[in-house]
N, C-alpha and C. Protein backbone atom coordinates (compact mmCIF):
# COMPACT_ATOMS: atom_id res chain seq x y z
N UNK A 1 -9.72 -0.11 9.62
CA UNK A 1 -9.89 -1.53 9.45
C UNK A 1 -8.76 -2.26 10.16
N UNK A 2 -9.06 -3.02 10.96
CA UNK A 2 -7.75 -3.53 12.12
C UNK A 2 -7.86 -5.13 11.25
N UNK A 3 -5.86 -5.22 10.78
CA UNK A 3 -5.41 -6.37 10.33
C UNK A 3 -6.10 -6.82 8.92
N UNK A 4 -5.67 -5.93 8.11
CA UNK A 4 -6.19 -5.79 6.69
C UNK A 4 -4.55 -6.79 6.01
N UNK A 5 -5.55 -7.34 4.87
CA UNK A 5 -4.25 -8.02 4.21
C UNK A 5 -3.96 -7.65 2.74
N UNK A 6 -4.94 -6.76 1.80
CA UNK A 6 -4.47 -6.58 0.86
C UNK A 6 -4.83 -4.92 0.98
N UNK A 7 -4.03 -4.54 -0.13
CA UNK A 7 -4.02 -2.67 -0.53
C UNK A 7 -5.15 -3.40 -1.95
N UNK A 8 -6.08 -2.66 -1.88
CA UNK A 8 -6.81 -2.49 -3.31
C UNK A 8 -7.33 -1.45 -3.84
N UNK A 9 -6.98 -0.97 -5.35
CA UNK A 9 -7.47 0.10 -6.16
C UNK A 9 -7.61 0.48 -7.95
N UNK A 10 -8.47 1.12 -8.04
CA UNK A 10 -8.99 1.04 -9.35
C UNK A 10 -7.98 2.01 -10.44
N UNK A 11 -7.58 1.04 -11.27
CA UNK A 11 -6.38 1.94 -12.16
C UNK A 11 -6.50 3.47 -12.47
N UNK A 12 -6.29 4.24 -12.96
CA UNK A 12 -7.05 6.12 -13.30
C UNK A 12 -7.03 5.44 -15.07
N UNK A 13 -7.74 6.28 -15.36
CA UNK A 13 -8.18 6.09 -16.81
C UNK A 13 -8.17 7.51 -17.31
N UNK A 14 -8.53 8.84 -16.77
CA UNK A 14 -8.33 10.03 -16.86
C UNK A 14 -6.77 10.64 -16.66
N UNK A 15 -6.13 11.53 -17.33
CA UNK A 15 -5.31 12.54 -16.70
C UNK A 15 -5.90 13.53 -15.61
N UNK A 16 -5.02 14.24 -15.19
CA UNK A 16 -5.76 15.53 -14.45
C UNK A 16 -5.96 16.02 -15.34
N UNK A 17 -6.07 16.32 -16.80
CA UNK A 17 -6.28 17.49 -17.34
C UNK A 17 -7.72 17.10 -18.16
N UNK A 18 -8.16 16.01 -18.27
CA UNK A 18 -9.12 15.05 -18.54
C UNK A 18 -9.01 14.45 -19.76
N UNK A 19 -7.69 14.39 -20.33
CA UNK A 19 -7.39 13.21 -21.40
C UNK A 19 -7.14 11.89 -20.68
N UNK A 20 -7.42 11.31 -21.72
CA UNK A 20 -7.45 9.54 -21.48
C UNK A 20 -5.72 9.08 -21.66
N UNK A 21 -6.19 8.16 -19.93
CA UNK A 21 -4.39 7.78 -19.74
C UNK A 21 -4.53 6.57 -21.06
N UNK A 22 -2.66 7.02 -21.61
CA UNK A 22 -2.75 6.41 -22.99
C UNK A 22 -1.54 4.96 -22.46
N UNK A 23 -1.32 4.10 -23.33
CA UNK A 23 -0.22 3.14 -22.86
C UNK A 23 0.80 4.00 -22.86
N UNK A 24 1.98 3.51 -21.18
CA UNK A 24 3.44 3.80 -21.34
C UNK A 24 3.33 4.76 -20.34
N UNK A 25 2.00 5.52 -20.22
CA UNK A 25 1.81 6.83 -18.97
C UNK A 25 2.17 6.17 -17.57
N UNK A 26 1.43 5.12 -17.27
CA UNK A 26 1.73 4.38 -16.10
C UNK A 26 2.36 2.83 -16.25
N UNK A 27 3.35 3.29 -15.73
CA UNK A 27 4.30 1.73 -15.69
C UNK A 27 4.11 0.97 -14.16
N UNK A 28 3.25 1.70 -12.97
CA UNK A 28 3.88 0.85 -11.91
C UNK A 28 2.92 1.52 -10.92
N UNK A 29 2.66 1.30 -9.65
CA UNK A 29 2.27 2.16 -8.75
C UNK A 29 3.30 1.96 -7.44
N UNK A 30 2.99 3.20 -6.69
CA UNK A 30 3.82 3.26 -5.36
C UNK A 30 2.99 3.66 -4.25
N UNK A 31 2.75 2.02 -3.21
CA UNK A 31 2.55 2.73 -2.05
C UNK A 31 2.79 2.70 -1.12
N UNK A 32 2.84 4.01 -0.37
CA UNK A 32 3.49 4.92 0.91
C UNK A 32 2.37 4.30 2.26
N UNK A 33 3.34 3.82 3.62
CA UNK A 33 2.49 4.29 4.70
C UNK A 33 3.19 4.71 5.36
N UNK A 34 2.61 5.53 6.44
CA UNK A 34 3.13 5.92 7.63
C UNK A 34 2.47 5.52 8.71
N UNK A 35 2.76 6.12 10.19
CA UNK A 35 2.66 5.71 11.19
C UNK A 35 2.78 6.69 11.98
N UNK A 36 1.55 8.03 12.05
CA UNK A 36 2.01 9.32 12.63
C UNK A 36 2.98 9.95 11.63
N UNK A 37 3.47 11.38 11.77
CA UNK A 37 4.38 11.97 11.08
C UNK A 37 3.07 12.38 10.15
N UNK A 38 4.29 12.80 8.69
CA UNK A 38 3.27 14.17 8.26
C UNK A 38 2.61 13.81 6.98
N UNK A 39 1.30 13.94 6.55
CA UNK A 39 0.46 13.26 5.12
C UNK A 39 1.52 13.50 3.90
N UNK A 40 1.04 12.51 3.42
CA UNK A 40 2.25 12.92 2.04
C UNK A 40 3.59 12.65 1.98
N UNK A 41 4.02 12.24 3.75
CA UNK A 41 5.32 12.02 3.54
C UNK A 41 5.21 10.32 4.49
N UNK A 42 6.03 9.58 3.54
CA UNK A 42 5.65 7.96 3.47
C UNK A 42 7.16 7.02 3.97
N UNK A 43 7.59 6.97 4.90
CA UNK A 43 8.53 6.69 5.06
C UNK A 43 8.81 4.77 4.49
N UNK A 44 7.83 4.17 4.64
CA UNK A 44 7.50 2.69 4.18
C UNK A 44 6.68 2.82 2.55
N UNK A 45 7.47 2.29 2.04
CA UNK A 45 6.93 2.07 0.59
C UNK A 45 7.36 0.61 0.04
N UNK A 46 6.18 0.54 -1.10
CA UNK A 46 6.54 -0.57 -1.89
C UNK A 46 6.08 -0.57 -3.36
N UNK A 47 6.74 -1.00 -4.40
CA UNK A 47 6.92 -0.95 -5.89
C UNK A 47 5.82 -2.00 -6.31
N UNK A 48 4.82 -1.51 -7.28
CA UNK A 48 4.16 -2.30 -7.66
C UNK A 48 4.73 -2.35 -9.72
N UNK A 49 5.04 -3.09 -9.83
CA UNK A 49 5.63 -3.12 -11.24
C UNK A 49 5.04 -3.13 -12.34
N UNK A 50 3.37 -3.34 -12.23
CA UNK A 50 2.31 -3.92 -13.26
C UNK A 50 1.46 -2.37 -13.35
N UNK A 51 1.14 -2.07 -14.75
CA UNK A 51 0.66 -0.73 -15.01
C UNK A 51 -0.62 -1.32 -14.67
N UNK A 52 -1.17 -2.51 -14.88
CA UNK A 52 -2.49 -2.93 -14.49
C UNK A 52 -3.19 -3.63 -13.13
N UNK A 53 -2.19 -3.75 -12.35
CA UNK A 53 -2.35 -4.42 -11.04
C UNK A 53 -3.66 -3.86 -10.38
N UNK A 54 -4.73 -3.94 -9.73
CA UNK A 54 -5.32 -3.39 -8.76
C UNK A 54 -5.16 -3.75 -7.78
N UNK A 55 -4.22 -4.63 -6.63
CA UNK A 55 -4.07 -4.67 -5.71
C UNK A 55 -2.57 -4.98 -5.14
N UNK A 56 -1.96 -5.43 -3.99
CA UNK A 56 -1.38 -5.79 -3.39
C UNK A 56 -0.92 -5.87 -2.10
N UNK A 57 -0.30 -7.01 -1.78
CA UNK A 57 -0.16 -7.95 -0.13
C UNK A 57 0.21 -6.66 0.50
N UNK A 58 -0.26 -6.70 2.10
CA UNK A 58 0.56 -6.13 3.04
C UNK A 58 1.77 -6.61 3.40
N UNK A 59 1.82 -8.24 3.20
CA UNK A 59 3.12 -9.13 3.39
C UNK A 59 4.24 -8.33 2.67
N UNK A 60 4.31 -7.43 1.50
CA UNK A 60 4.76 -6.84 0.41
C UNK A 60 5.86 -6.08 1.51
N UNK A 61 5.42 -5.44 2.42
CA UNK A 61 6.38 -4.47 3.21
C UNK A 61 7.49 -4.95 4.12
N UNK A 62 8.81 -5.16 3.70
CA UNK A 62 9.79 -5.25 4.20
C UNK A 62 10.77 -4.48 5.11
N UNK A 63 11.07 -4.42 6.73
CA UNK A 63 10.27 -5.15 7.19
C UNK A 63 8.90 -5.13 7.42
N UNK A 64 8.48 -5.98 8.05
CA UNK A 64 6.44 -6.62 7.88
C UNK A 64 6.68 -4.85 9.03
N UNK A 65 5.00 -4.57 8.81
CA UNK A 65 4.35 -4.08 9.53
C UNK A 65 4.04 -4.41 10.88
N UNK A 66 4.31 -4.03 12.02
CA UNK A 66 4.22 -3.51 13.58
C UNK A 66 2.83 -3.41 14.11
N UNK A 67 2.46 -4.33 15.15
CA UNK A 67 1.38 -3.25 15.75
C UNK A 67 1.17 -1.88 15.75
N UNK A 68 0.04 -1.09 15.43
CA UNK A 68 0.08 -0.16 15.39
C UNK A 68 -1.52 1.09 14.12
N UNK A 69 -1.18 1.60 14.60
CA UNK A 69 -2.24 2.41 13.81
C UNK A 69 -1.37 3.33 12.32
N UNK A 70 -2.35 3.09 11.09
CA UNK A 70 -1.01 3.19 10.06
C UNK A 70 -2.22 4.50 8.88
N UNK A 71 -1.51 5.38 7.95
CA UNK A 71 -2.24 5.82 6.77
C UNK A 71 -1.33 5.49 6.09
N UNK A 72 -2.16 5.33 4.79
CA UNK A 72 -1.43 4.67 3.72
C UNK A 72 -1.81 5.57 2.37
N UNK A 73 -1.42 5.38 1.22
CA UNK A 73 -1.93 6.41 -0.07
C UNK A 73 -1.20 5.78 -1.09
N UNK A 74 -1.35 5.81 -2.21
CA UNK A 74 -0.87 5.62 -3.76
C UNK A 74 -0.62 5.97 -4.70
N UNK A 75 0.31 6.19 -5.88
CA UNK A 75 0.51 7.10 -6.53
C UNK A 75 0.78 6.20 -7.96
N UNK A 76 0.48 6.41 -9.44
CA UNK A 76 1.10 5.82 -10.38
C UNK A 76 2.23 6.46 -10.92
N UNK A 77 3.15 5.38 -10.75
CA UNK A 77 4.68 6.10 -11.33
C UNK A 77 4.61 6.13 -13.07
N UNK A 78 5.31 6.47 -13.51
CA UNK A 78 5.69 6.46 -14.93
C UNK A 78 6.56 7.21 -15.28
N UNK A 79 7.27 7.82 -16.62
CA UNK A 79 7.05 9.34 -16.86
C UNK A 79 7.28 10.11 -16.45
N UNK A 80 5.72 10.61 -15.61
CA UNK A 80 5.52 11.45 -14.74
C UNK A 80 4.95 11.02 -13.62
N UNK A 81 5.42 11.08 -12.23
CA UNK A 81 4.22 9.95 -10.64
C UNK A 81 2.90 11.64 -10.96
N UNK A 82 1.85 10.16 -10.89
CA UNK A 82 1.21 10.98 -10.06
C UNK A 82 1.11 11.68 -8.67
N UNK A 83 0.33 12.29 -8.20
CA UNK A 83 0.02 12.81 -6.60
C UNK A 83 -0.14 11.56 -5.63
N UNK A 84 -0.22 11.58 -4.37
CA UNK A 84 -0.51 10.86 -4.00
C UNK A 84 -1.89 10.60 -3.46
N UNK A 85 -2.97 9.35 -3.71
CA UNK A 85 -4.24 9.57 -3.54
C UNK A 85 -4.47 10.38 -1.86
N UNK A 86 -5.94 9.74 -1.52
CA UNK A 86 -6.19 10.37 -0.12
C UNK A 86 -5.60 9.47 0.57
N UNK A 87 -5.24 9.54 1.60
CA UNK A 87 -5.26 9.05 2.54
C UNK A 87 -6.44 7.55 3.31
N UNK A 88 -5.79 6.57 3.20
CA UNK A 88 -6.55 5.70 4.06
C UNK A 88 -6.28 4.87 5.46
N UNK A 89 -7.14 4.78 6.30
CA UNK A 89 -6.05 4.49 7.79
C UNK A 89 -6.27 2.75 7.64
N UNK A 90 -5.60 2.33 8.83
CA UNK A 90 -5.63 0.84 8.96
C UNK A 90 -5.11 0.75 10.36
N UNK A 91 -5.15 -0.46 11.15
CA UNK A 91 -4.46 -0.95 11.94
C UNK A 91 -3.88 -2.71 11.67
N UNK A 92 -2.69 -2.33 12.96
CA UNK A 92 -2.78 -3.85 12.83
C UNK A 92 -2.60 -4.20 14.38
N UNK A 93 -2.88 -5.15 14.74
CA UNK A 93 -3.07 -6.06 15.78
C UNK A 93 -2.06 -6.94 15.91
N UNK A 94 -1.49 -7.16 17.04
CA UNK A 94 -0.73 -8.27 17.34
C UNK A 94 -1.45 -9.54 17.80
N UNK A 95 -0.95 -10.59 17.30
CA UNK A 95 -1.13 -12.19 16.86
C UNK A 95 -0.13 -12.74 18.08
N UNK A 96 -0.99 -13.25 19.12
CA UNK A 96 -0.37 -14.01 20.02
C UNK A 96 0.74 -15.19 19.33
N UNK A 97 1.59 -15.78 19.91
CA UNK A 97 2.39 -16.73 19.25
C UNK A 97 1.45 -18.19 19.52
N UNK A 98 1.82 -19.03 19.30
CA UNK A 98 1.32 -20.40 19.52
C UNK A 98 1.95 -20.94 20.83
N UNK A 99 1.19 -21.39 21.43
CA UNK A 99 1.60 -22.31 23.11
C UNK A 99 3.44 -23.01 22.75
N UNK A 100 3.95 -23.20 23.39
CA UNK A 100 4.97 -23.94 23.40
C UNK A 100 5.46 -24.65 24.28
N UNK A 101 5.96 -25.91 24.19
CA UNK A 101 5.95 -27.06 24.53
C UNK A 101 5.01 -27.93 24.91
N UNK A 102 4.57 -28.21 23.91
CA UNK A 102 3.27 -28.93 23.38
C UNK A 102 3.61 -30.31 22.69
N UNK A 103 3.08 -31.50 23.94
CA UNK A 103 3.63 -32.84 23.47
C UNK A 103 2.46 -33.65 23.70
N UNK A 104 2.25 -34.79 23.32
CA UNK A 104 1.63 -35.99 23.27
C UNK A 104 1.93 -37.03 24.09
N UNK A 105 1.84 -37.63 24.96
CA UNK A 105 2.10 -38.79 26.17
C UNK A 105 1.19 -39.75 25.55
C-alpha cells in the first residue's frame, strides 16, 4: 500500500494457550518496521500505551519515515510481549514540495 497513514489492528482476546486475555495481560502494544534487513528484527519502533488502542499514526515515528519500501509487525507488551504478528509491507512516496516564490502583482 504506497503512503498509508494509519497502523490498524484488532486487540487478541485469546492467549496462545487458548485462555482468555484477562485485564493487566496487555498494557501497550509495540510496533516495529524495517526497511530490508532481517523479519523480526525492527530497528524503528513506537510505544502504543493503551491496552485498548486499535490503531495508530505513521506521523508516530520519530524520525518520520523516508521514501522507501517498509515491513512492519506488532506485538502486545505487558508482563509478558507477545511474538511479533506477520509481517505487513507498505511504501511511501515522496511529496513534491510546494512551488516557491509565489506572489501576487
Amino acid at each position: 500500500m504506497p503512503n498509508p497513514t494509519t497502523f490498524s489492528w484488532t486487540d487478541p482476546t485469546l492467549n496462545t494457550d487458548g485462555g482468555p486475555v484477562v485485564a493487566g495481560e496487555i498494557t501497550g502494544y509495540q510496533i516495529g518496521v524495517r526497511q530490508g534487513g532481517t523479519a523480526g528484527t525492527y530497528p524503528q519502533t513506537i510505544s502504543v500505551s493503551s491496552p485498548t488502542a486499535t490503531s495508530a499514526p505513521l506521523s508516530a515515528f520519530s524520525p518520520a519515515l523516508v521514501s522507501g519500501s517498509y515491513e512492519a509487525a506488532i506485538r502486545s507488551v505487558g508482563p509478558t510481549d507477545s511474538a511479533w504478528s506477520p509481517e505487513v509491507s507498505f511504501s511511501i512516496t515522496g511529496v513534491p514540495q510546494p512551488p516557491s516564490g509565489f506572489t501576487v502583482s
